[in-house]
N, C-alpha and C. Protein backbone atom coordinates (compact mmCIF):
# COMPACT_ATOMS: atom_id res chain seq x y z
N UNK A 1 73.28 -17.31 -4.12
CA UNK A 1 73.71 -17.52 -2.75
C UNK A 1 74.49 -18.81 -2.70
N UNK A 2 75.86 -18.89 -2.28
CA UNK A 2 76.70 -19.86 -1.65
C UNK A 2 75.93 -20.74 -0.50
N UNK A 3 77.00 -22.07 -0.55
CA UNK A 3 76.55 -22.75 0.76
C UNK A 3 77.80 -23.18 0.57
N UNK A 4 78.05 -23.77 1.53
CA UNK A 4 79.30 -25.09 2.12
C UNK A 4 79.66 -25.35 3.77
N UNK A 5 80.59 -26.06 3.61
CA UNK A 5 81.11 -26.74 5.16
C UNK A 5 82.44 -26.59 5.57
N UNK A 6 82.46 -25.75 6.83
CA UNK A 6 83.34 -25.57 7.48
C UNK A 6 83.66 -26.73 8.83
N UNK A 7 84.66 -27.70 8.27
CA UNK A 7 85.01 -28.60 9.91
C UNK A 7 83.53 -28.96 10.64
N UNK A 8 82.19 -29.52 9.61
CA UNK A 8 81.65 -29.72 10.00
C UNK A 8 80.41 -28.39 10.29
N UNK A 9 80.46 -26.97 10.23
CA UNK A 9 79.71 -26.13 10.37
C UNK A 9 79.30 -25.75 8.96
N UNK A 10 77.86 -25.82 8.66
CA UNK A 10 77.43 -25.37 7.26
C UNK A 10 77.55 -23.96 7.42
N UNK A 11 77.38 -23.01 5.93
CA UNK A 11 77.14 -22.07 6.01
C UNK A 11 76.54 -21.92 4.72
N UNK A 12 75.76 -20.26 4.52
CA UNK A 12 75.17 -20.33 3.39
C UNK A 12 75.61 -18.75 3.27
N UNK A 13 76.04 -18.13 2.23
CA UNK A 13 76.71 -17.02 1.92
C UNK A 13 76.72 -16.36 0.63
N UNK A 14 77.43 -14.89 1.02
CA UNK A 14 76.45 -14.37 -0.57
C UNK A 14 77.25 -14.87 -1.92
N UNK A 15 78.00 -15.90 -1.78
CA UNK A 15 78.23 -16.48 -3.42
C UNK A 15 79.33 -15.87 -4.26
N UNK A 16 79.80 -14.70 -3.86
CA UNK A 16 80.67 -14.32 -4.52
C UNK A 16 81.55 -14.13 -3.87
N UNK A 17 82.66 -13.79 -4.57
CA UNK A 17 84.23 -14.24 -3.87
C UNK A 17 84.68 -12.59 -3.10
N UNK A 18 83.95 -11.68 -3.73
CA UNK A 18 84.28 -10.28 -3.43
C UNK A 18 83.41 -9.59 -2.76
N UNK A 19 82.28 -10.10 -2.02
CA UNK A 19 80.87 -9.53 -1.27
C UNK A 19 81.70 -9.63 -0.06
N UNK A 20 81.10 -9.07 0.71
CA UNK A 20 81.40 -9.18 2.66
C UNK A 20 80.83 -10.55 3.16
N UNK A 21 81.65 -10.57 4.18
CA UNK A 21 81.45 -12.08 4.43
C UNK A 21 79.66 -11.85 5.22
N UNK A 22 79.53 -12.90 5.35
CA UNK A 22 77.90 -13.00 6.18
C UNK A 22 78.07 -13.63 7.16
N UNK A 23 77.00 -13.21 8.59
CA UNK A 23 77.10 -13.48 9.84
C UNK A 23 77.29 -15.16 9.63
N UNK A 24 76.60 -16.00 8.85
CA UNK A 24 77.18 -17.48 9.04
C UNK A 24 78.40 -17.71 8.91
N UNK A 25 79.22 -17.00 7.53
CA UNK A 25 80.71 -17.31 7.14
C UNK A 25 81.44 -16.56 8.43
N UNK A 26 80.96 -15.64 9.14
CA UNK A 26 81.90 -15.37 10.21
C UNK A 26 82.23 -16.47 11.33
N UNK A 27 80.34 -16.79 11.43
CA UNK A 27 80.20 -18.37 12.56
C UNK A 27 81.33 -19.37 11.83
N UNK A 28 81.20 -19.73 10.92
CA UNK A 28 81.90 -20.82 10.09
C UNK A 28 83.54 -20.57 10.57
N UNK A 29 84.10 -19.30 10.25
CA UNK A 29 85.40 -19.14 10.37
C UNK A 29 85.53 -19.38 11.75
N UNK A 30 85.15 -18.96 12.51
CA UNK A 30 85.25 -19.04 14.13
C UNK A 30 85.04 -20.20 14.83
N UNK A 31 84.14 -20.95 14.57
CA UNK A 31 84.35 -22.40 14.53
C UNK A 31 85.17 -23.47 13.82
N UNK A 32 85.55 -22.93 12.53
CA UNK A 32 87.09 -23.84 12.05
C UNK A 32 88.37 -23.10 12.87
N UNK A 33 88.34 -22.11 13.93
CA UNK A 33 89.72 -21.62 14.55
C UNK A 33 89.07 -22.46 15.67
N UNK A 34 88.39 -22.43 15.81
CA UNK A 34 88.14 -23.32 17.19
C UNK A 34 88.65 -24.99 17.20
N UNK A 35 88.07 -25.25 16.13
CA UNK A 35 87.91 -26.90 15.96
C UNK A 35 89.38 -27.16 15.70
N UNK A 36 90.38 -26.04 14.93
CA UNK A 36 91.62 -26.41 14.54
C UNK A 36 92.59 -25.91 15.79
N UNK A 37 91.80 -25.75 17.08
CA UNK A 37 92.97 -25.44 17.95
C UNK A 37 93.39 -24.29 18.11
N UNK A 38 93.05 -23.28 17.38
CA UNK A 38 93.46 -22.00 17.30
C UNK A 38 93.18 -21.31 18.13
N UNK A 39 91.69 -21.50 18.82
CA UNK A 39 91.31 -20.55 19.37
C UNK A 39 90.38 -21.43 20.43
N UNK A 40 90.54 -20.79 21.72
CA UNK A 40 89.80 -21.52 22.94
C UNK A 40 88.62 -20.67 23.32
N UNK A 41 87.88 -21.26 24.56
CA UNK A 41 86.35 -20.10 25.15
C UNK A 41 87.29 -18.89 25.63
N UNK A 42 88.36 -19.00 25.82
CA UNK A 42 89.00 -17.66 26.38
C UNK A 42 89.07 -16.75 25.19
N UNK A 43 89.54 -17.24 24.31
CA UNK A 43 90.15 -16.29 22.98
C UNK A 43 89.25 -15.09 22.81
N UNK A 44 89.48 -14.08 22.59
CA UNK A 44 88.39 -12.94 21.78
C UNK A 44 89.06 -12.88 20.71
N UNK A 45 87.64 -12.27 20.06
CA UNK A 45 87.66 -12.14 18.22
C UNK A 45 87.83 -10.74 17.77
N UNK A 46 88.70 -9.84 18.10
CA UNK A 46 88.90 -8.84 17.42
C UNK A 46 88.30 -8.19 16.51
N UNK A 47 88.29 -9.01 15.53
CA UNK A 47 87.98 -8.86 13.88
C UNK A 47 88.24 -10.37 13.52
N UNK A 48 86.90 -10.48 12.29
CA UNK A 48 86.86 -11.55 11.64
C UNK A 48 86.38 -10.33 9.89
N UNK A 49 86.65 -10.61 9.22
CA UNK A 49 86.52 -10.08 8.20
C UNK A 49 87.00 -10.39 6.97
N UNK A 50 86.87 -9.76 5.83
CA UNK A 50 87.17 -11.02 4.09
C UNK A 50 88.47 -10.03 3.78
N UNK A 51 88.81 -11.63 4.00
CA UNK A 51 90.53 -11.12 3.21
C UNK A 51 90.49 -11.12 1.79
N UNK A 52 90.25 -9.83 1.16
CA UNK A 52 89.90 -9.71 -0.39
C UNK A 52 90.80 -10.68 -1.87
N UNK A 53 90.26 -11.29 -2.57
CA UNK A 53 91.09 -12.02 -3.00
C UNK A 53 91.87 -10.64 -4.26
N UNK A 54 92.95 -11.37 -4.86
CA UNK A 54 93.84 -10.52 -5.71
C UNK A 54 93.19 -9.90 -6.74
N UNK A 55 93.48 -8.52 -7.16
CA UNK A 55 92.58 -8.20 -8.12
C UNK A 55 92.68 -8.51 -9.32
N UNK A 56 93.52 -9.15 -9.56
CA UNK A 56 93.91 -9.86 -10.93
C UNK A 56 92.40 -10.76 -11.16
N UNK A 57 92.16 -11.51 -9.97
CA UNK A 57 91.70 -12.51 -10.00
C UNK A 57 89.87 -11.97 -9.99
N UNK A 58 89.66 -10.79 -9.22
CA UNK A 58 88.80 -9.63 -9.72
C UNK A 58 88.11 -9.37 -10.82
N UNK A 59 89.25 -8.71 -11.90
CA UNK A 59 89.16 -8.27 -13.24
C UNK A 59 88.19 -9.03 -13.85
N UNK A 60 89.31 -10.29 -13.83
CA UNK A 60 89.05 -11.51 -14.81
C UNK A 60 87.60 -11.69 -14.62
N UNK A 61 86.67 -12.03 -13.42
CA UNK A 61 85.65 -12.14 -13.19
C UNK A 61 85.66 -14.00 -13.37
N UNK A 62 87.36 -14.66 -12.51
CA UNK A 62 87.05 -15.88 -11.97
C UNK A 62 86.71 -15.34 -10.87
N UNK A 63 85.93 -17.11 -10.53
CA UNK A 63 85.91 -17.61 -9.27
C UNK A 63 87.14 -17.65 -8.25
N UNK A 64 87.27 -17.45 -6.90
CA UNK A 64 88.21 -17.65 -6.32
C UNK A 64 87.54 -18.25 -4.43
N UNK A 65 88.71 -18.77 -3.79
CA UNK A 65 88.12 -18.96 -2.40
C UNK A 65 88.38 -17.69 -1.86
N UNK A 66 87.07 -17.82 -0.69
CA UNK A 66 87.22 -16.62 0.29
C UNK A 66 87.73 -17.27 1.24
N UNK A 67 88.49 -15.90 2.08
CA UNK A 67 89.14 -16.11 2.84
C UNK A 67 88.44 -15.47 4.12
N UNK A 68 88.41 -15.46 4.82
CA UNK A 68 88.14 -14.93 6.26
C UNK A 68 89.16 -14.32 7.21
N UNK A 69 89.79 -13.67 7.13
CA UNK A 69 91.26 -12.52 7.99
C UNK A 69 90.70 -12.76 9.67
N UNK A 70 91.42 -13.47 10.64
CA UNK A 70 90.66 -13.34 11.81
C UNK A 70 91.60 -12.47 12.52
N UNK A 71 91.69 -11.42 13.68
CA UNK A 71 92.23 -11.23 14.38
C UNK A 71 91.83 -11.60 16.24
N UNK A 72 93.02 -12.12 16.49
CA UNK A 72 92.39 -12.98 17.77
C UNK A 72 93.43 -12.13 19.14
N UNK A 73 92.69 -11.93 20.41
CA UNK A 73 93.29 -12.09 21.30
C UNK A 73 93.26 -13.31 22.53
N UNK A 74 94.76 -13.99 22.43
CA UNK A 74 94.67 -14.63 23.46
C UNK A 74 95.38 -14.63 24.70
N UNK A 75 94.75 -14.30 25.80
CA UNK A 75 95.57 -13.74 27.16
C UNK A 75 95.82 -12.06 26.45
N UNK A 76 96.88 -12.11 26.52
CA UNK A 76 98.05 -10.97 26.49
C UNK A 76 98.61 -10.86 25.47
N UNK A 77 98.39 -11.87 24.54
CA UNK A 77 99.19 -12.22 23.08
C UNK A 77 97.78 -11.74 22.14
N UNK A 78 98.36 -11.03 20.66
CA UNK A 78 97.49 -11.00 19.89
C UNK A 78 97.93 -11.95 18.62
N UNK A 79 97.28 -12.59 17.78
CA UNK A 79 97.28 -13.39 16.97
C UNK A 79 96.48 -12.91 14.93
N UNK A 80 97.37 -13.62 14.34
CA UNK A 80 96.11 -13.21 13.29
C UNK A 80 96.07 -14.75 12.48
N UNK A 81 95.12 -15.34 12.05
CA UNK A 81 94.50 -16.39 11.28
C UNK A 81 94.29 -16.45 10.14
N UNK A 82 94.01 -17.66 9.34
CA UNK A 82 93.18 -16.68 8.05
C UNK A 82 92.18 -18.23 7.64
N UNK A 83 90.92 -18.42 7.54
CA UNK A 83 90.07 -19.51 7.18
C UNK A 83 89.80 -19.50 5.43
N UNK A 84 89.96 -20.19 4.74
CA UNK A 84 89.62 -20.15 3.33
C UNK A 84 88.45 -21.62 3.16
N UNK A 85 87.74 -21.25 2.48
CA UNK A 85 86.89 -22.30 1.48
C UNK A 85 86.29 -22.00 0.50
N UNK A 86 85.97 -22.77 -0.18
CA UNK A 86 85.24 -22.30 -1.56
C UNK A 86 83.63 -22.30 -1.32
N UNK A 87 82.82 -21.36 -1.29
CA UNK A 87 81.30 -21.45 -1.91
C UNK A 87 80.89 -22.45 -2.58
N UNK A 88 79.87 -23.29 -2.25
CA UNK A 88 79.14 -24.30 -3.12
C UNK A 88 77.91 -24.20 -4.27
């Protein structure tokens, strides 16, 4: 199991670069769109979900950062994001 810090929000996660993200790494991403301005109490979250890393990077059986794919609505406008960090 992963851990690390998002803009100040810990999270603890399943450790690998290719698992589904976990309800904390979703909190985590959603709070670094927040903290970075991205996203206000108005915004809705569409989808937050793991932007799969390359399968090259797969194969090999490196390590890689996950990413988090957000899709956001704000007002009338739709938006898409993307949060990366590495597992600790």
């Amino acid at each position: 199991m992963g851990s690390g810090e998002v803009d100040g929000v810990l999270w603890r996660g399943g450790g690998t670069s290719a698992g589904p993200l976990t309800g904390p790494e979703i909190e985590a991403a959603v709070a670094a769109l927040r903290a970075a301005g991205a996203a206000d109490d108005a915004t809705r979250f569409v989808a937050v979900d793991l932007a799969e890393p390359p399968k090259a990077v797969v194969l090999a059986g490196r390590s890689a950062p996950r990413h988090a794919h957000a899709v956001l609505r704000l007002g009338t406008a739709m938006a898409e994001a993307e949060v990366t960090w590495w597992p600790g």
